[in-house]
Protein backbone atom coordinates (compact mmCIF):
# COMPACT_ATOMS: atom_id res chain seq x y z
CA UNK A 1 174.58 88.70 -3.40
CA UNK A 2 173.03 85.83 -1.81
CA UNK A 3 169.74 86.15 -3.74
CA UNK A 4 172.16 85.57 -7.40
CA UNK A 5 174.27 82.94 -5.43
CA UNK A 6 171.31 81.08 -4.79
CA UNK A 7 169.84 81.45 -8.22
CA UNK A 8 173.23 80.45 -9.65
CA UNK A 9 172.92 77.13 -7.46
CA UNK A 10 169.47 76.55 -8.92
CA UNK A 11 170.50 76.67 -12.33
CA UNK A 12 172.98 74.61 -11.49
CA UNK A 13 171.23 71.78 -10.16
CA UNK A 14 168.90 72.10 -12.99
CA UNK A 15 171.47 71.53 -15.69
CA UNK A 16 173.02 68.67 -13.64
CA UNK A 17 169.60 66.91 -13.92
CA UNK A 18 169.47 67.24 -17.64
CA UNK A 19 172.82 65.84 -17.82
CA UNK A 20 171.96 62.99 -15.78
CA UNK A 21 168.42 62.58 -17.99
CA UNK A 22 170.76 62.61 -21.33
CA UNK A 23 172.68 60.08 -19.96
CA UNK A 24 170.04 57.49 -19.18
CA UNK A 25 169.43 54.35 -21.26
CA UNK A 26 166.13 55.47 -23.86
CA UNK A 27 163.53 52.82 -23.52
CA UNK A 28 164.52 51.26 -26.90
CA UNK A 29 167.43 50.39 -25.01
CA UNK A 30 166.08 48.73 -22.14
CA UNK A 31 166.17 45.07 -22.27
CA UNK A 32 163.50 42.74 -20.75
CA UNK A 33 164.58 39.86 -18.55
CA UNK A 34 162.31 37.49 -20.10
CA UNK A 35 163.18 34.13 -18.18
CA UNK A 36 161.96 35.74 -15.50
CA UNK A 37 158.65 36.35 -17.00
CA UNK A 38 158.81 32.35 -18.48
CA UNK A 39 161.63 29.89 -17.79
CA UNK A 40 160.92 28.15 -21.15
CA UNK A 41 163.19 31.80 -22.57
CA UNK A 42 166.40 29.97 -20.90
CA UNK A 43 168.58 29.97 -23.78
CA UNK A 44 166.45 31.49 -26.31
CA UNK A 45 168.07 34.37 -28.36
CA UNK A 46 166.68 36.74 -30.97
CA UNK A 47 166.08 35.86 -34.70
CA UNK A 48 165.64 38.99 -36.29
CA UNK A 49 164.51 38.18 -39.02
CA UNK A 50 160.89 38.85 -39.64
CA UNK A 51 160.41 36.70 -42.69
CA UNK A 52 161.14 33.60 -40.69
CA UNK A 53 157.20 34.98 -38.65
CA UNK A 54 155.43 35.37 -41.63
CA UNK A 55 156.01 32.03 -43.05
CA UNK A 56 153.37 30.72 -40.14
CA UNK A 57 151.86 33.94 -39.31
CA UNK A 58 150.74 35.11 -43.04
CA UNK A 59 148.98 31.97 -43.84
CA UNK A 60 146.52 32.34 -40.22
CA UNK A 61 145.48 35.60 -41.27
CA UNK A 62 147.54 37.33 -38.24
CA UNK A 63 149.15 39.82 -40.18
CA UNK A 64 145.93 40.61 -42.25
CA UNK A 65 144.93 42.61 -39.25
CA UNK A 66 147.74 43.46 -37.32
CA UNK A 67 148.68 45.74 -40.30
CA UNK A 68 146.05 47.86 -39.63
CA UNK A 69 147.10 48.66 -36.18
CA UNK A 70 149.16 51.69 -34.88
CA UNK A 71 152.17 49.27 -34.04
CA UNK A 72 152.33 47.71 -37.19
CA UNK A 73 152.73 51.35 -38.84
CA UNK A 74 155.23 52.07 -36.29
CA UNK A 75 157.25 48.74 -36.58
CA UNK A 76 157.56 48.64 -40.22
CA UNK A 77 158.97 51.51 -40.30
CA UNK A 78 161.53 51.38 -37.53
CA UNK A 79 162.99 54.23 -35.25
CA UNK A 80 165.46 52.28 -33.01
CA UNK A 81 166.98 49.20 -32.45
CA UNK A 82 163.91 47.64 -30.44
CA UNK A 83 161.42 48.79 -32.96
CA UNK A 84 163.55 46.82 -35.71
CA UNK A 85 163.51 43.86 -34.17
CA UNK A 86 159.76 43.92 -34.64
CA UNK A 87 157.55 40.46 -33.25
CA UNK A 88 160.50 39.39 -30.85
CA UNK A 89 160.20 42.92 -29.39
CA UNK A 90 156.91 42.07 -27.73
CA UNK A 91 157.28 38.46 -27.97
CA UNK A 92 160.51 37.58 -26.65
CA UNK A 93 163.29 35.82 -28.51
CA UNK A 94 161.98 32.99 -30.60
CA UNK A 95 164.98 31.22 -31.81
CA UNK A 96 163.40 28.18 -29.89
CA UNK A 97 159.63 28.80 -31.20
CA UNK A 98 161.13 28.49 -34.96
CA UNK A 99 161.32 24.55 -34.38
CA UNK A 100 159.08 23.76 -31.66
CA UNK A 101 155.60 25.20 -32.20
CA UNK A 102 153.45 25.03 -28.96
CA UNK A 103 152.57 27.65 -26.69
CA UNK A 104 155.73 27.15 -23.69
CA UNK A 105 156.62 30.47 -24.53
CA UNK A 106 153.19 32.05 -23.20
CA UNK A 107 153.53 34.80 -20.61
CA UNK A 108 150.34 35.45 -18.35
CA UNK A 109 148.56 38.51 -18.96
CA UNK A 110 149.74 40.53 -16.22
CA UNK A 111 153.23 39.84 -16.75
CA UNK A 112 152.71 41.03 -19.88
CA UNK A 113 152.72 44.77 -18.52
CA UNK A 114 156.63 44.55 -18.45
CA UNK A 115 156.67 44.09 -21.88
CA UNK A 116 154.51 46.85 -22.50
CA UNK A 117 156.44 49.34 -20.41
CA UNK A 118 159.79 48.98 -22.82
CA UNK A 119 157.52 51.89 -24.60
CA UNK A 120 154.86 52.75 -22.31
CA UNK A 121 156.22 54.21 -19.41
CA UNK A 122 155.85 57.70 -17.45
CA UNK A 123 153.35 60.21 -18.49
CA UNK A 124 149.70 59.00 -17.27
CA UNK A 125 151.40 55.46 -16.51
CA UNK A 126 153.95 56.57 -13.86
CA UNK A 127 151.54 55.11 -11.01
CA UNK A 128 151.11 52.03 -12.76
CA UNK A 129 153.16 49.89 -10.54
CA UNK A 130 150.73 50.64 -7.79
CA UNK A 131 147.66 50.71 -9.27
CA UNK A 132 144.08 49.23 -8.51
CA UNK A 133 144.19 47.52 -11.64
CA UNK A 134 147.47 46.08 -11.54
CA UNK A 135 147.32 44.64 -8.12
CA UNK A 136 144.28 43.19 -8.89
CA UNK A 137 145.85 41.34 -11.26
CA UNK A 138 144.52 43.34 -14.52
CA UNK A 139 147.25 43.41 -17.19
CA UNK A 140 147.58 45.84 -20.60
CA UNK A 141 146.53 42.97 -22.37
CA UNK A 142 143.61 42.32 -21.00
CA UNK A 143 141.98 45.76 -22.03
CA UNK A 144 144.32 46.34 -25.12
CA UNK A 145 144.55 44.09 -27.89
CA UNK A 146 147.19 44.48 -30.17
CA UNK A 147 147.46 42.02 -33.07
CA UNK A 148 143.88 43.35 -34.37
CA UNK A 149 142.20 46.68 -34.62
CA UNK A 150 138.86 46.57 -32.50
CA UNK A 151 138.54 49.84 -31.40
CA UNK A 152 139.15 53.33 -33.43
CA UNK A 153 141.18 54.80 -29.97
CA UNK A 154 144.25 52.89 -28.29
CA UNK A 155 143.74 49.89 -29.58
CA UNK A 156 140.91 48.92 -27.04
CA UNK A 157 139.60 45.10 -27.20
CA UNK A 158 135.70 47.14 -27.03
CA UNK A 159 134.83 49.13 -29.79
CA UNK A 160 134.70 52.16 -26.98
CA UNK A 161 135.93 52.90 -23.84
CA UNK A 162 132.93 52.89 -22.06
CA UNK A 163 131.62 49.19 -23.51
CA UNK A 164 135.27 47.99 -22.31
CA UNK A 165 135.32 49.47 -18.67
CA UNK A 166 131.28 48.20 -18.04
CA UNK A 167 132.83 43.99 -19.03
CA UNK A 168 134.33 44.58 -15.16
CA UNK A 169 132.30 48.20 -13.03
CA UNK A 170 128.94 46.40 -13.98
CA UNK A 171 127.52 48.07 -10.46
CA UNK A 172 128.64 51.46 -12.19
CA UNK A 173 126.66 50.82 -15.67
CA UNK A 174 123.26 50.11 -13.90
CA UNK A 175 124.11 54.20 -12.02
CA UNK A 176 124.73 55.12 -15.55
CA UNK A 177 121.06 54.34 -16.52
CA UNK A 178 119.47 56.19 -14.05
CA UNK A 179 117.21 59.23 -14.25
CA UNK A 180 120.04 61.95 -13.40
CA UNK A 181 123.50 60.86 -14.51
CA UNK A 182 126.56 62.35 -16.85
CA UNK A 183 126.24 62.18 -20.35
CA UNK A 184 127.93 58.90 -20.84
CA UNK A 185 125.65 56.48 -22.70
CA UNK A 186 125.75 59.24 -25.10
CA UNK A 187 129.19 59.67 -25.51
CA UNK A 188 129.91 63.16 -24.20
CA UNK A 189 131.70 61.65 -20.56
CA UNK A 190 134.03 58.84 -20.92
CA UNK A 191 135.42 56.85 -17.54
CA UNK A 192 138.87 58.15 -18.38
CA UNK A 193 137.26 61.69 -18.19
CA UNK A 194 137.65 61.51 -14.30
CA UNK A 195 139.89 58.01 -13.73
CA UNK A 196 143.15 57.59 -14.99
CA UNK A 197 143.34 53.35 -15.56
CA UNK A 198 146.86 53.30 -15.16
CA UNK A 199 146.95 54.66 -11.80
CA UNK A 200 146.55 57.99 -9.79
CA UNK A 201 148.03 58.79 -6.21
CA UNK A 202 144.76 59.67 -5.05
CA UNK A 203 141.73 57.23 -4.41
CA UNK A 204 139.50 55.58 -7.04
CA UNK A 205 141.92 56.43 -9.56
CA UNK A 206 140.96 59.89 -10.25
CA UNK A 207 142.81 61.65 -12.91
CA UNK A 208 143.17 64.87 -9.58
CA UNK A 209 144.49 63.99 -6.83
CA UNK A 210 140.85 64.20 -5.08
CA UNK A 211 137.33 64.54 -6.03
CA UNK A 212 136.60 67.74 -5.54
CA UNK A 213 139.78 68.78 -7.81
CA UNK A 214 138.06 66.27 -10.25
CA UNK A 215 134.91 67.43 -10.61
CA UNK A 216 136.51 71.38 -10.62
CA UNK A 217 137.60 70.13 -13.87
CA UNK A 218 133.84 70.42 -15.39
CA UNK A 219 131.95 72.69 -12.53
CA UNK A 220 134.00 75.55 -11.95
CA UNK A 221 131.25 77.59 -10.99
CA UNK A 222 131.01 75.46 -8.05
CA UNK A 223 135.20 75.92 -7.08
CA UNK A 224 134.73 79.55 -4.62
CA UNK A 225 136.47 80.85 -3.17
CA UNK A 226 133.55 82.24 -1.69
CA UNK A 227 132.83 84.68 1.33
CA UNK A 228 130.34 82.10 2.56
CA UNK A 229 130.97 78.77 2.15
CA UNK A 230 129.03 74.91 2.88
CA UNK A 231 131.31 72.65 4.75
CA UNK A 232 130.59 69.35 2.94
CA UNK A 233 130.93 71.23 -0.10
CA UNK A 234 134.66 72.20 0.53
CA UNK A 235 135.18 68.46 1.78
CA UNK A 236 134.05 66.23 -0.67
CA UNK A 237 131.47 66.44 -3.46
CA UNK A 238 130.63 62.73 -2.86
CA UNK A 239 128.52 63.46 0.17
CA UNK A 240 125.52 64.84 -1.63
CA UNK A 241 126.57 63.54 -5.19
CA UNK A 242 126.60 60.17 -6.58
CA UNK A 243 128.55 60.93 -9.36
CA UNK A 244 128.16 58.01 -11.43
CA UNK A 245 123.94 57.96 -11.23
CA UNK A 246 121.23 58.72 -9.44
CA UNK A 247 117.31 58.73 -9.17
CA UNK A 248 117.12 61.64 -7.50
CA UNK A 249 117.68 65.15 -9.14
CA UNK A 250 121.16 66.82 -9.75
CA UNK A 251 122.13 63.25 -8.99
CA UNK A 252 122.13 63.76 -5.13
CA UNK A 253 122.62 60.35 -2.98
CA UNK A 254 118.92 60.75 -1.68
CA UNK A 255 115.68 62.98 -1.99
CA UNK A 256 116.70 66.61 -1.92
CA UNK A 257 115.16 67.85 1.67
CA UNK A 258 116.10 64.84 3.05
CA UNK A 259 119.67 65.18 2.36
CA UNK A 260 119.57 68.30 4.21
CA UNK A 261 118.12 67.36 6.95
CA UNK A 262 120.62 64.34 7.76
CA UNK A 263 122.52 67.39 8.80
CA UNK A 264 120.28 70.52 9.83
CA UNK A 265 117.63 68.80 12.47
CA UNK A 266 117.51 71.74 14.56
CA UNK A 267 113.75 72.14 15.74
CA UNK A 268 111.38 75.45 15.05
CA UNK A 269 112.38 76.29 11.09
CA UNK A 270 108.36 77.30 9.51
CA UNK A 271 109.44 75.52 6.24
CA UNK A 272 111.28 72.61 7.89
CA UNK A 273 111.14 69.43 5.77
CA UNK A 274 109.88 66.88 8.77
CA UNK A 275 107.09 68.92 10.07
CA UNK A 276 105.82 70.57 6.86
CA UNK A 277 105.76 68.24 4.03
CA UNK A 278 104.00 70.62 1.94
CA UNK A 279 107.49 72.71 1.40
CA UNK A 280 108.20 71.41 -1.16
CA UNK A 281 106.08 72.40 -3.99
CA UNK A 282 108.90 71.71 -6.50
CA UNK A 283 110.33 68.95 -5.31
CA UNK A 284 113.21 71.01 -3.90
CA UNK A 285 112.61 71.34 -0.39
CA UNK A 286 115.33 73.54 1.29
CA UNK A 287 116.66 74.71 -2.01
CA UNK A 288 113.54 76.56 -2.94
CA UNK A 289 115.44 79.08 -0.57
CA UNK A 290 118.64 78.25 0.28
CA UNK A 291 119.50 78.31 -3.62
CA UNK A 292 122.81 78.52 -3.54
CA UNK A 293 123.88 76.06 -1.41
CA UNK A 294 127.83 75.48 -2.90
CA UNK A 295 128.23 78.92 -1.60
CA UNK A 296 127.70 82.46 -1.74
CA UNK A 297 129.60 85.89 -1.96
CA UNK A 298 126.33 87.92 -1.80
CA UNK A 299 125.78 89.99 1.99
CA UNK A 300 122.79 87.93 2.34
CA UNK A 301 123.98 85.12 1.92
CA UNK A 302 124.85 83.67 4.80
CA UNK A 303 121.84 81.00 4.56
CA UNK A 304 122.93 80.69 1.29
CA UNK A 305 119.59 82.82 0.33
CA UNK A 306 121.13 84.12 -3.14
């Protein structure tokens, strides 16, 4: 009896939530408090009227391109009350702007991001308020442009992600032209394939919540559990991996036997890396028997031999 009561509760509480969901304002509804974002809106109401745009806007070419973007498809052909109101839905109410044209109605770029999130909220955004990016001051518009079609994904202002992301991680490009690295100068990895832009609860905006989880994503194999397992493996992939380049093979952070033996410098091993140089026929060092060094569920492998 308890057991149903309780279920009964749950399904309760879940219904109650939907009814409280329903009930909230959709985020055509939600209104921007655009003084706040520039005083010059003090007094300023909405034209609504589209026509009254064009008359400058056609004539510069604006709306040449901004037809061919994704909001321009979805504004002219409305599905709500903010969509209909089309330019002033992004741009504020420009009853003033009609007879005074300068640029007092300018809002800095990473204001701008309250604008955006009338549409563009939850989802992949819902750490956005605490974000790398936004607390360094980085705005939507300053990777997204929006009155012109540069880009053939989400209306980037580089004709691909990657071009866009190395204007600011310059330090990460020169990794990415390195001997060993991910595919990404050939398209195959993109930045957002492991970092989420818009903010992540973890560190360095991982699209997991840590790096191992992230890089389980693509190396599976390397996820256990297994019967015998490396501790730095289980802790984080970054201590033997640099994951965004590296000289060395397998894009480890140095030269293969000498990465082990920042941890195992215990004296007396025949083959050890310090006192026999010539171990390393391949290049490998202590892999050329310790092979499986993420881990092992073989009996012998307790040295990670197999």
């Amino acid at each position: 009896m308890r057991a149903k009561l309780f279920i009964v509760i749950i399904i309760g509480m879940i219904l109650l939530m939907r009814l409280a969901q329903s009930g909230q304002s959709k985020p055509e509804e939600q209104d921007v408090n655009w003084v706040l974002l520039n005083s010059a809106f003090e007094g300023a109401t909405f034209v609504g009227d589209t026509k009254q745009c064009l008359m400058c806007h056609e004539v510069d070419g604006f709306m040449a391109k901004y037809n061919e973007t994704a909001h321009a498809h979805m504004f002219n052909h409305p599905r709500g009350s903010l969509e209909a109101v089309n330019c002033e839905s992004c741009h504020g109410p420009r009853s003033q702007h009609l007879y005074d044209y300068d640029v007092s109605l300018a809002i800095e770029p990473e204001k701008y991001s309250i604008v955006c999130m009338q549409c563009h909220k939850g989802a992949e955004r819902i750490h956005w308020s605490a974000s790398l990016h936004k607390t360094a001051e980085v705005g939507c518009v300053s990777c997204h442009t929006l009155m012109e079609k540069r880009s053939p994904q989400a209306l980037l202002s580089a004709q691909s992600e990657t071009q866009l992301c190395s204007g600011c991680h310059m330090d990460v490009v020169a990794k990415t032209m390195r001997n060993f690295r991910h595919p990404i100068q050939e398209g195959k990895v993109e930045c957002s394939s492991c970092h989420n832009v818009h903010g992540s609860p973890g560190k360095g905006q991982l699209v997991k919540g840590n790096i191992n989880e992230t890089c389980y994503g693509c190396h599976q194999d390397k996820r256990g559990p297994f019967i015998w397992e490396h501790s730095p493996v289980r802790d984080d992939c970054m201590t033997c991996h640099d994951p965004h380049g590296s000289n060395n093979m397998s894009m480890l952070v140095t030269q293969s036997a000498s990465l082990c033996v920042s941890c195992h410098q215990y004296g007396g091993h025949i083959n050890q890396y310090r006192y026999n140089r010539v171990s390393t026929p391949y290049g490998n060092g202590c892999i050329n028997c310790h092979v499986t060094v993420h881990g092992s569920n073989h009996p012998s492998g307790a040295k990670f031999n197999r």
